[in-house]
C-alpha atoms as a PDB file:
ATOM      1  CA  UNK A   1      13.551  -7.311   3.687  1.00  0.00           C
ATOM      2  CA  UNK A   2      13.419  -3.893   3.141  1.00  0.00           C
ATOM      3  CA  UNK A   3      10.187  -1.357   2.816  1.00  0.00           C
ATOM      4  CA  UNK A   4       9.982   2.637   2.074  1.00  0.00           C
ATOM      5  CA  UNK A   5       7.176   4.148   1.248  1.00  0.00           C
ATOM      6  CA  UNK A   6       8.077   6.811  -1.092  1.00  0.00           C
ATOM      7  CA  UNK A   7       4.860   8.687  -1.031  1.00  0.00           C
ATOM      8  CA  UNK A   8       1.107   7.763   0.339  1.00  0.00           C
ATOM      9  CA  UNK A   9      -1.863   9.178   0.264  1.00  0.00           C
ATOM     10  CA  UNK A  10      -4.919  10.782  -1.515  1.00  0.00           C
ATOM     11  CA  UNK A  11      -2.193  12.485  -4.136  1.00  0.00           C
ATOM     12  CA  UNK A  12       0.225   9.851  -4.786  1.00  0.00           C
ATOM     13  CA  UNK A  13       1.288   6.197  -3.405  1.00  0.00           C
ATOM     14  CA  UNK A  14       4.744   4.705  -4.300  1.00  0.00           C
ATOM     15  CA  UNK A  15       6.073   1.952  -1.868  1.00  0.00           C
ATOM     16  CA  UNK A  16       9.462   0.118  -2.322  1.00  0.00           C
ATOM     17  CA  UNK A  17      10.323  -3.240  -1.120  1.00  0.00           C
ATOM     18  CA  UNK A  18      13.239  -5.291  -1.476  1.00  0.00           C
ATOM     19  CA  UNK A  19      14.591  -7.830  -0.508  1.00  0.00           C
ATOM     20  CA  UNK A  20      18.415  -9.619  -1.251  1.00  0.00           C
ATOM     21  CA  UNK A  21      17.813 -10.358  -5.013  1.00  0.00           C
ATOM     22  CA  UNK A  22      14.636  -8.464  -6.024  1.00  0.00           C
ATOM     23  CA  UNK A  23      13.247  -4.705  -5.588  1.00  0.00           C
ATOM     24  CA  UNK A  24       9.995  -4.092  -6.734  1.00  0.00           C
ATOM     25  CA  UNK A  25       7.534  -0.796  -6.350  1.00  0.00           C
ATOM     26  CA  UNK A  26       4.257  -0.692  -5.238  1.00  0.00           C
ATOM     27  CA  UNK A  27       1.844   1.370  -7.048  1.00  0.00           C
ATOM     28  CA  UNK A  28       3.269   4.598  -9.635  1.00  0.00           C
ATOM     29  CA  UNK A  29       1.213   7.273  -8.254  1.00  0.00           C
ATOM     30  CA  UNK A  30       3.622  10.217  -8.754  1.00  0.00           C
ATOM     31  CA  UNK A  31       5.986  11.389 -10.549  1.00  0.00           C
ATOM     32  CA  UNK A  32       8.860   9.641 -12.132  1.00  0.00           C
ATOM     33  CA  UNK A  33      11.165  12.972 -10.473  1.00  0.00           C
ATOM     34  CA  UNK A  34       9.514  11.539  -6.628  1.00  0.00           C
ATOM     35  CA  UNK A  35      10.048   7.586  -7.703  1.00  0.00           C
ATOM     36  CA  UNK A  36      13.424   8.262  -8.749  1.00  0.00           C
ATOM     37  CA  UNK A  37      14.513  10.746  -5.815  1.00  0.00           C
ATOM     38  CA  UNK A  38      12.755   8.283  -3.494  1.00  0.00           C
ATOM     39  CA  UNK A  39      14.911   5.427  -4.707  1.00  0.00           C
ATOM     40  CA  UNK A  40      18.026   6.905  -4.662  1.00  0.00           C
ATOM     41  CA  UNK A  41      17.670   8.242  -0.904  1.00  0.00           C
ATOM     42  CA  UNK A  42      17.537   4.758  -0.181  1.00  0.00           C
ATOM     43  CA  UNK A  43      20.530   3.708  -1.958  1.00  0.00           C
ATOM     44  CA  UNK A  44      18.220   1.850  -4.362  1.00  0.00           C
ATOM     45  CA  UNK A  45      18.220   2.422  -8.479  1.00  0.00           C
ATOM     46  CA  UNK A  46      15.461   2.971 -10.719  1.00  0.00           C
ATOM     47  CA  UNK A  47      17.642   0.785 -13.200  1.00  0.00           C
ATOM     48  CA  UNK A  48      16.936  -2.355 -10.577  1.00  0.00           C
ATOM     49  CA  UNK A  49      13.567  -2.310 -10.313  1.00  0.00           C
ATOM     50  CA  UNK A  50      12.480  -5.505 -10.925  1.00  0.00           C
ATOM     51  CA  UNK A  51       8.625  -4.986 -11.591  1.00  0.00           C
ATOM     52  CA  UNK A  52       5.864  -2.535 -10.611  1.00  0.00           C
ATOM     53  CA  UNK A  53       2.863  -4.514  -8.136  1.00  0.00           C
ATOM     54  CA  UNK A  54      -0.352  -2.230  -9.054  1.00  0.00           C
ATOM     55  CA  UNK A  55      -2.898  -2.604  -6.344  1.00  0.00           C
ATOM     56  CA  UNK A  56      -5.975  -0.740  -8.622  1.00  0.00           C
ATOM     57  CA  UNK A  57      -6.055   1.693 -11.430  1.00  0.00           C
ATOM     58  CA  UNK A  58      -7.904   4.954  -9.414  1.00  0.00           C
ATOM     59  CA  UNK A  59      -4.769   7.704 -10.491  1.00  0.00           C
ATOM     60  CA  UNK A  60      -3.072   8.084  -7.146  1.00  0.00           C
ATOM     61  CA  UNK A  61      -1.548   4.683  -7.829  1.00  0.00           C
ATOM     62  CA  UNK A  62      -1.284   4.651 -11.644  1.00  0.00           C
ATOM     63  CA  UNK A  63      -0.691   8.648 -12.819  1.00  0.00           C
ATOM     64  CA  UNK A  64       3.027   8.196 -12.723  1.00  0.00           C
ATOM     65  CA  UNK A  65       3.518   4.606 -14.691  1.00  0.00           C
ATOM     66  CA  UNK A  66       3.690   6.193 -18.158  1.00  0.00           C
ATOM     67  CA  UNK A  67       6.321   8.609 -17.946  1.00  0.00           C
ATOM     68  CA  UNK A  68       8.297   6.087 -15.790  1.00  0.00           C
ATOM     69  CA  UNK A  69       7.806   3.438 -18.045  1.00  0.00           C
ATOM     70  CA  UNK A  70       8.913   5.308 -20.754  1.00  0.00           C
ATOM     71  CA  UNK A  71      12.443   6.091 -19.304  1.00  0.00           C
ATOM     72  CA  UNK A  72      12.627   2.357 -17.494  1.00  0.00           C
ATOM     73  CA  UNK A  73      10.668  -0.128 -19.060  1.00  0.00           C
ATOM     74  CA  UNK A  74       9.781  -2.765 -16.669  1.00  0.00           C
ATOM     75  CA  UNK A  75       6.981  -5.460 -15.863  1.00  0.00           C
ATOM     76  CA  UNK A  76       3.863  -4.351 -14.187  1.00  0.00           C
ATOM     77  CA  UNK A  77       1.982  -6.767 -12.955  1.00  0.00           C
ATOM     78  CA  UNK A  78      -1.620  -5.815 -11.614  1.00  0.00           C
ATOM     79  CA  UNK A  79      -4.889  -8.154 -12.089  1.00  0.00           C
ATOM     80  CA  UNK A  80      -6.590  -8.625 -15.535  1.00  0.00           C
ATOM     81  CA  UNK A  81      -9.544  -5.875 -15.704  1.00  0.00           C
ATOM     82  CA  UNK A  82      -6.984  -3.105 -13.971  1.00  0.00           C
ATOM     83  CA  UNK A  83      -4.299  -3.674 -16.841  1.00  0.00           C
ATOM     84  CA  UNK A  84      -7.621  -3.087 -19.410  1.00  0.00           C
ATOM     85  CA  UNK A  85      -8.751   0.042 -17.798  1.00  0.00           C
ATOM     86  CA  UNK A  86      -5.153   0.767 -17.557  1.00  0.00           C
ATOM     87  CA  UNK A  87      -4.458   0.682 -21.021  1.00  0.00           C
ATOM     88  CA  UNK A  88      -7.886   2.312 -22.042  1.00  0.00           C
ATOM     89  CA  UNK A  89      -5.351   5.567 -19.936  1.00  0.00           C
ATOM     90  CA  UNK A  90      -4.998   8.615 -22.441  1.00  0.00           C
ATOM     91  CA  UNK A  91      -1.217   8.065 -23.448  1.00  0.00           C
ATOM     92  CA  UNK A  92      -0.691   4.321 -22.597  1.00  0.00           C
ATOM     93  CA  UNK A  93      -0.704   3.230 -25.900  1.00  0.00           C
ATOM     94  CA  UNK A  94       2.414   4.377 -25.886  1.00  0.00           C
ATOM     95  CA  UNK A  95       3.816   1.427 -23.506  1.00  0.00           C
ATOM     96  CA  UNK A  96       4.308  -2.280 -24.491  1.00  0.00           C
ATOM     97  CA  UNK A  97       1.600  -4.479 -24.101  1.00  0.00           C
ATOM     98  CA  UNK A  98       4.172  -7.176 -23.327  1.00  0.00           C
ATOM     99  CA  UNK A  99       5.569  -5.242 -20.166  1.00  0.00           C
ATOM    100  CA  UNK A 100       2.098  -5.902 -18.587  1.00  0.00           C
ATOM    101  CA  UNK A 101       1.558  -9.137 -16.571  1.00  0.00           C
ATOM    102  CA  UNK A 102      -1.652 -10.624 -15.662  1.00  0.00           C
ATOM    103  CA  UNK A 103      -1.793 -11.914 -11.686  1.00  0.00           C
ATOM    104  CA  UNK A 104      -5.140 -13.457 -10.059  1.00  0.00           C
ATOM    105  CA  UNK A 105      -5.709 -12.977  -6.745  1.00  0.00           C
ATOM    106  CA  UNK A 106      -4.793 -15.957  -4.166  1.00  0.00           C
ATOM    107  CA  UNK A 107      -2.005 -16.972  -7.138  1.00  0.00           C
ATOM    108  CA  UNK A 108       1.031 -16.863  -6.118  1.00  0.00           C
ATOM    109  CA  UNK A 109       3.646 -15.183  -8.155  1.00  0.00           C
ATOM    110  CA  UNK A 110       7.821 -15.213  -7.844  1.00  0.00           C
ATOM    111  CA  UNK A 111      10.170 -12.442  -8.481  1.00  0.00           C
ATOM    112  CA  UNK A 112      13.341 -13.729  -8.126  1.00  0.00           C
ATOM    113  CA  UNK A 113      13.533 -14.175  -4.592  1.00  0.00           C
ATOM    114  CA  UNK A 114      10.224 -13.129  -3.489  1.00  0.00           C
ATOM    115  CA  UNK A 115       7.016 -15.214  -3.552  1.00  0.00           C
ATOM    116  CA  UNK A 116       4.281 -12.572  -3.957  1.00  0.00           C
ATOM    117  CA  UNK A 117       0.222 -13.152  -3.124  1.00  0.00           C
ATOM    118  CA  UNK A 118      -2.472 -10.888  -4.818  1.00  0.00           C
ATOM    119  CA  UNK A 119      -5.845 -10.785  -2.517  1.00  0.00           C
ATOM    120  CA  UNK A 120      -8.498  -9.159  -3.104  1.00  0.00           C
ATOM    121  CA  UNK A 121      -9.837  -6.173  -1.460  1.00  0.00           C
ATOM    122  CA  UNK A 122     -13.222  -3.989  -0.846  1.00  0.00           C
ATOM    123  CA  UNK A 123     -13.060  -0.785  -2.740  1.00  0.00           C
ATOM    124  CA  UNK A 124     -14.786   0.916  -5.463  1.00  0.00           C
ATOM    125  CA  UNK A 125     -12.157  -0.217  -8.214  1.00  0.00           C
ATOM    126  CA  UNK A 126     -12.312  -2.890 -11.026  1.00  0.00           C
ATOM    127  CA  UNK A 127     -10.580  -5.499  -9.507  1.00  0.00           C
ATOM    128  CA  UNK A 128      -8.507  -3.818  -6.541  1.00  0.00           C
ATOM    129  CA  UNK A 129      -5.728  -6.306  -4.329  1.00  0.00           C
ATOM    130  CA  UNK A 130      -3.540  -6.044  -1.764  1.00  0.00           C
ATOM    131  CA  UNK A 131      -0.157  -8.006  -1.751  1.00  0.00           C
ATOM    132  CA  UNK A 132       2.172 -10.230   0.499  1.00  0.00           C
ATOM    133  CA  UNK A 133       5.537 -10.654  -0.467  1.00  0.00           C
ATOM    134  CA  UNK A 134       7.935 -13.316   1.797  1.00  0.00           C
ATOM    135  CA  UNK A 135      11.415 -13.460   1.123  1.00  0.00           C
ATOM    136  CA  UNK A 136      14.893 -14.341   3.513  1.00  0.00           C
ATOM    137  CA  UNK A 137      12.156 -16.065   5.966  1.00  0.00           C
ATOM    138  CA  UNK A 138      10.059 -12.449   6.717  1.00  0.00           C
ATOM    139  CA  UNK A 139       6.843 -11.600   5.420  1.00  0.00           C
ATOM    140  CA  UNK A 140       5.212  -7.798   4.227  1.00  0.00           C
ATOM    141  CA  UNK A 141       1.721  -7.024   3.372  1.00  0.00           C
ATOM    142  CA  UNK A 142       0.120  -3.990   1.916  1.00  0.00           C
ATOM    143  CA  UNK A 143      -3.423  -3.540   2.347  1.00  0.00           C
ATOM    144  CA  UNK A 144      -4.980   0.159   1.549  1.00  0.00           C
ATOM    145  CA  UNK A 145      -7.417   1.410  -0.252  1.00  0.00           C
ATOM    146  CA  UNK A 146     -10.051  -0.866   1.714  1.00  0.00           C
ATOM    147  CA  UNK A 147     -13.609  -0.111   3.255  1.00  0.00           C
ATOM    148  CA  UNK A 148     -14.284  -3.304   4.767  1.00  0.00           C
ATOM    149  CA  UNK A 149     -11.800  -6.580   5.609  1.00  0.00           C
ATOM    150  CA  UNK A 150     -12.978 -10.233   6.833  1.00  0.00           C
ATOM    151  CA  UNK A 151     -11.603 -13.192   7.609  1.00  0.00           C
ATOM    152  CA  UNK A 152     -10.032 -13.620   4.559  1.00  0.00           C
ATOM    153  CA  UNK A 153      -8.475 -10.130   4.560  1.00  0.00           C
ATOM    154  CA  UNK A 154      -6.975 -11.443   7.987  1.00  0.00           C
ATOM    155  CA  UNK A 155      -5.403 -15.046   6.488  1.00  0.00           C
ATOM    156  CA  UNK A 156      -4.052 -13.368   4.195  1.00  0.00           C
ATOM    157  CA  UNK A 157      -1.914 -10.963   5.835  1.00  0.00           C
ATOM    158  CA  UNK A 158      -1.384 -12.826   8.942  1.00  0.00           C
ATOM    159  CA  UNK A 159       2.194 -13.437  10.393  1.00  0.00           C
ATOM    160  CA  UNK A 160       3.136 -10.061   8.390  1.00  0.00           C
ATOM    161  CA  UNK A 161       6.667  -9.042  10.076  1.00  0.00           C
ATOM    162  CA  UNK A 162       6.188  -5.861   8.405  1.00  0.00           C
ATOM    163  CA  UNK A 163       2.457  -4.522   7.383  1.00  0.00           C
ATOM    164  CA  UNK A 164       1.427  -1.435   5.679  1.00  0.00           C
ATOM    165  CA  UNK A 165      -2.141  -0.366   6.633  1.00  0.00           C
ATOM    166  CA  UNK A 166      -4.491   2.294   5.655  1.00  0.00           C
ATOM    167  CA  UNK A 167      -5.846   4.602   8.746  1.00  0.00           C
ATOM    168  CA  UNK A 168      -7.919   6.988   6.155  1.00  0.00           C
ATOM    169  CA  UNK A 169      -9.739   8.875   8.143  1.00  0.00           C
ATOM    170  CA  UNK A 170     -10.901  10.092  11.867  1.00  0.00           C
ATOM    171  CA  UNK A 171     -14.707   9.281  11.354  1.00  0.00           C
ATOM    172  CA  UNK A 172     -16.198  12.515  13.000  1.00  0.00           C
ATOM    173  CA  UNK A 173     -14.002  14.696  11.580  1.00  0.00           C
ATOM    174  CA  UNK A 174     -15.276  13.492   7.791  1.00  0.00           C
ATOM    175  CA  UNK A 175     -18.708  13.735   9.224  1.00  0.00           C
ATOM    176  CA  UNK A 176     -18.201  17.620   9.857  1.00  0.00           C
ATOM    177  CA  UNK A 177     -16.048  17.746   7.024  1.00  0.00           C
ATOM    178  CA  UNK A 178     -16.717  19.786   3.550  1.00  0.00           C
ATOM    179  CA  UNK A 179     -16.941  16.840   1.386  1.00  0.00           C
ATOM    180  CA  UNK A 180     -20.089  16.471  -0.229  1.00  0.00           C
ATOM    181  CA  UNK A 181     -22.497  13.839   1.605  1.00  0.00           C
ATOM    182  CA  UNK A 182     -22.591  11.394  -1.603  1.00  0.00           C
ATOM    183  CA  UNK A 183     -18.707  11.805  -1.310  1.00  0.00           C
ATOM    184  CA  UNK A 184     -18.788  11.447   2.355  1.00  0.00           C
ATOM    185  CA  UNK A 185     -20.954   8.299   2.498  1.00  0.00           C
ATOM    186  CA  UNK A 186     -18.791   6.284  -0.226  1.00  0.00           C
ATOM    187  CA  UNK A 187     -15.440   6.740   1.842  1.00  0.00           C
ATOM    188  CA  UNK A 188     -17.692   5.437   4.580  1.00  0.00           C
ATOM    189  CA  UNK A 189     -18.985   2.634   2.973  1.00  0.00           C
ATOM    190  CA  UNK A 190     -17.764  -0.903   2.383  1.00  0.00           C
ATOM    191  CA  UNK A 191     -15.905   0.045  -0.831  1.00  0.00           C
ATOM    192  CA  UNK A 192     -14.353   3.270   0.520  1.00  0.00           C
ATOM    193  CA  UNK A 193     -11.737   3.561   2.805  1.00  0.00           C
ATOM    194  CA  UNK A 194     -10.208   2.276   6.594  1.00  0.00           C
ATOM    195  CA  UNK A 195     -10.739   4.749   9.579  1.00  0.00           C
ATOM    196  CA  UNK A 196      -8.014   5.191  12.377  1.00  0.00           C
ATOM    197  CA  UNK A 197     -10.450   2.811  14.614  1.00  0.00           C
ATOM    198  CA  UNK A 198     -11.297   0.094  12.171  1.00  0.00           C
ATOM    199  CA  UNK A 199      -7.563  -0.102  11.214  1.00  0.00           C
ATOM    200  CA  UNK A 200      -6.574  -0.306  14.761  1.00  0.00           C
ATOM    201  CA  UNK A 201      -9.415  -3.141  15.539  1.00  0.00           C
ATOM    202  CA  UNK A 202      -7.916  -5.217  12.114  1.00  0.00           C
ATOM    203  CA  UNK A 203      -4.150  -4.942  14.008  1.00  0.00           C
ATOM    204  CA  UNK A 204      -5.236  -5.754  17.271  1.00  0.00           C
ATOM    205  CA  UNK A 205      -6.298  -9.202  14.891  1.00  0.00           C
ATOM    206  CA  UNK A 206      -3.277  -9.749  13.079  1.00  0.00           C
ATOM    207  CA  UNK A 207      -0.651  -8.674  16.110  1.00  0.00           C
ATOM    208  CA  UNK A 208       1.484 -10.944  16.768  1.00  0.00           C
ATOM    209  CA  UNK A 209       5.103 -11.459  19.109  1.00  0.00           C
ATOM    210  CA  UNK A 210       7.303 -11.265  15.997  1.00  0.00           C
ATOM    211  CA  UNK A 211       5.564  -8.097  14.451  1.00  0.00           C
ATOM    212  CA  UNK A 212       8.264  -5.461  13.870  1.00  0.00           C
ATOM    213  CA  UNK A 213       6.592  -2.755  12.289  1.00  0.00           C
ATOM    214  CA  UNK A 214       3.527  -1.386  11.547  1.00  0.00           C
ATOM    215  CA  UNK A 215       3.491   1.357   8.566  1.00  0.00           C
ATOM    216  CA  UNK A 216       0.041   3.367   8.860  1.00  0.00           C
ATOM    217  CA  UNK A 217      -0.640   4.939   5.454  1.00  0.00           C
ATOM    218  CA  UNK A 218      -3.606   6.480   2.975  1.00  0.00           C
ATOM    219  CA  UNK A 219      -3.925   9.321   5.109  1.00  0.00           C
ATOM    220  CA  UNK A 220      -6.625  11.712   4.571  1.00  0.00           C
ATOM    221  CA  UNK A 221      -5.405  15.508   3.900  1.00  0.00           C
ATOM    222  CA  UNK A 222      -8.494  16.868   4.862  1.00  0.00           C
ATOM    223  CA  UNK A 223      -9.951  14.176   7.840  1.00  0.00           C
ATOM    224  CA  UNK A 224      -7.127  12.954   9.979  1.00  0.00           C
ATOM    225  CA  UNK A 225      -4.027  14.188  11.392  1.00  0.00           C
ATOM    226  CA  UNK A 226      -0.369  11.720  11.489  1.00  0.00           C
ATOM    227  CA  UNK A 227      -0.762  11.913  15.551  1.00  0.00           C
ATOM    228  CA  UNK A 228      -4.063  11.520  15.939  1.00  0.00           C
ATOM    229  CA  UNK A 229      -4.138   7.725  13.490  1.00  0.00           C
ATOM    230  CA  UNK A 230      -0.681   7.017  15.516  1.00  0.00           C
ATOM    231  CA  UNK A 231      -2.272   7.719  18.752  1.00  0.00           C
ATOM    232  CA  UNK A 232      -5.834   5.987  18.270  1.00  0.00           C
ATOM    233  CA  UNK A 233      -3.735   2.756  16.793  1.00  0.00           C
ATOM    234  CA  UNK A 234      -1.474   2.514  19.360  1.00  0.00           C
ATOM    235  CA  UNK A 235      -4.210   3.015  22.113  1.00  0.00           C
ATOM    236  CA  UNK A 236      -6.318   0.067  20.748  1.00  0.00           C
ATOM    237  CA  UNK A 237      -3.042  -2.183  21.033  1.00  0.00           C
ATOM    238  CA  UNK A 238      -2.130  -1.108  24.163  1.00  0.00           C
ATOM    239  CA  UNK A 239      -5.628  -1.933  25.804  1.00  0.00           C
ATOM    240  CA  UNK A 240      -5.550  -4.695  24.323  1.00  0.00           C
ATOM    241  CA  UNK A 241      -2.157  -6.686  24.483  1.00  0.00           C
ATOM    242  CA  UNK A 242      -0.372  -4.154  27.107  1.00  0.00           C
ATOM    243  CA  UNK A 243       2.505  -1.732  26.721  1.00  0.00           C
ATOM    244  CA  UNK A 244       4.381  -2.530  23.001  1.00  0.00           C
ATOM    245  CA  UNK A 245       7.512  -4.157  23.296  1.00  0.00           C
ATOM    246  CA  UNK A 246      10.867  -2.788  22.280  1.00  0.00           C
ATOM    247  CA  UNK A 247      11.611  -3.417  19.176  1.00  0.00           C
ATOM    248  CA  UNK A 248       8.393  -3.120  18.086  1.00  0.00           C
ATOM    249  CA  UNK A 249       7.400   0.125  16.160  1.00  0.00           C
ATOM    250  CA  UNK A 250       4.356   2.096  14.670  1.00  0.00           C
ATOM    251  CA  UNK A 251       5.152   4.951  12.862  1.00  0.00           C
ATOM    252  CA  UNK A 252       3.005   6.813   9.936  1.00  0.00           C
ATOM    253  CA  UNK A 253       3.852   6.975   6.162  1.00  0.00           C
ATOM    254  CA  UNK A 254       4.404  10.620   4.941  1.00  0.00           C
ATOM    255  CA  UNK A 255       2.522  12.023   2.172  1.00  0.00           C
ATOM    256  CA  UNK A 256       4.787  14.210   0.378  1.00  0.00           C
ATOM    257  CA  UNK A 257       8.060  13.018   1.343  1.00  0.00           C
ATOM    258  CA  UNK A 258       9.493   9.613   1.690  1.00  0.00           C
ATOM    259  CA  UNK A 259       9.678   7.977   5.034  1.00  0.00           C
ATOM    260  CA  UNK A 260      12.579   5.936   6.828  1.00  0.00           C
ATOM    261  CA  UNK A 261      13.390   2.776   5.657  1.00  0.00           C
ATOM    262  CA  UNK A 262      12.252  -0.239   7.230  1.00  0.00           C
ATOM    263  CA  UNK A 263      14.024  -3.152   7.368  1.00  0.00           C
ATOM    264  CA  UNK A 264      13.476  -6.614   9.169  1.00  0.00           C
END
């Protein structure tokens, strides 16, 4: 299994995942230029995209899906009331209703060689999911865009070889921050978004002695700082399971440019 995130964060999320058989994209938050530059740094073709997984319809993760639709027409699967608002989009009439597919969260889905899991998340969106997706015997799972998690949040992406994870924000430097308080207080709150220490404390529950990789991603422009989510992630590991293993890696998905591949 392979995973890129093409682009992530407040301006744009794009994540690709494949696998032997199947390559799908996560989100279509930028522009078709990015998604298709992305793709081919990676060796991968917009031409074999096998679907689009929409996690919620807030523009960072939909503004791109017309345009690229347009040029490569392809399934997008997202839940019921994100495809409506979707739709309602200035311009989507424009696409096929018949290239969107309906998933409900805890249903799974397959994609040629990928069984895929919607579950729901906390966040101030219609009818906002995360995803697993297991295929050749290794599992990924995407949860961002999330203020809260419980238990469920936590069976779901258990046993995740591979997991991409918001780290939003540094807490005190939102609180000092310019954002408006009304602003301020919904990224805070249950439907807002994951700080560096909350997304270190919902690792520390899902580590494990097969994890490979941990993508942190959603960064905030503004309230955090690539080292500072790395460092405060790592540090809550560390006390609590020891010095991380070799072959074991953290690292922290770019905003503007694609990152590394991933593979497991």
């Amino acid at each position: 299994m392979k995973v890129c995130a093409i682009a992530s964060g407040s301006s744009g999320n794009c994540i690709y995942v494949g696998s032997e058989e199947a390559n799908l994209l996560i989100d279509a938050g930028i522009s078709r230029k990015r998604v298709v530059g992305g793709l081919e740094g990676i060796a991968a073709s917009p031409e074999n995209i096998d679907g689009v997984l929409i996690t919620h319809e807030h523009s960072d993760h939909i503004s791109g899906l017309r345009v690229l639709l347009k040029k490569y027409p392809m399934p997008i699967y997202a839940t019921e009331k994100t495809i409506r608002i979707i739709m309602s989009k200035k311009g989507m009439g424009e696409i096929s209703a018949a290239l969107f597919q309906a998933v409900e969260p805890d249903r799974k889905i397959k994609i040629k060689d990928m069984h895929i899991v919607p579950f729901s998340t906390s966040h101030d969106a219609a009818d906002p999911v995360g995803y697993t997706i297991e295929a050749q015997g290794y599992k990924f799972g995407i949860a961002t865009d999330l203020g809260t998690y419980s238990q469920y949040t936590l069976d779901h992406l258990k046993n995740s070889d591979i997991l991409l994870l918001e780290a939003n924000h540094d807490v005190s430097m939102l609180e000092v921050g310019t954002y408006p308080y009304p602003l301020k207080r919904r990224i805070l709150s249950d439907k807002g978004h994951l700080s560096n220490v909350v997304s270190g404390k919902l690792l520390c529950s899902l580590f494990h002695e097969n994890m490979r990789h941990i993508i942190l991603a959603h960064l905030s422009k503004e309230h955090n700082y690539p080292e500072l989510a790395y460092q405060t992630v790592k540090g809550q590991l560390e006390t609590e399971f020891g010095l991380l293993r070799d072959g074991f890696n953290i690292t922290v998905a770019k905003r503007d440019i694609p990152s590394p591949l991933v593979n497991a």
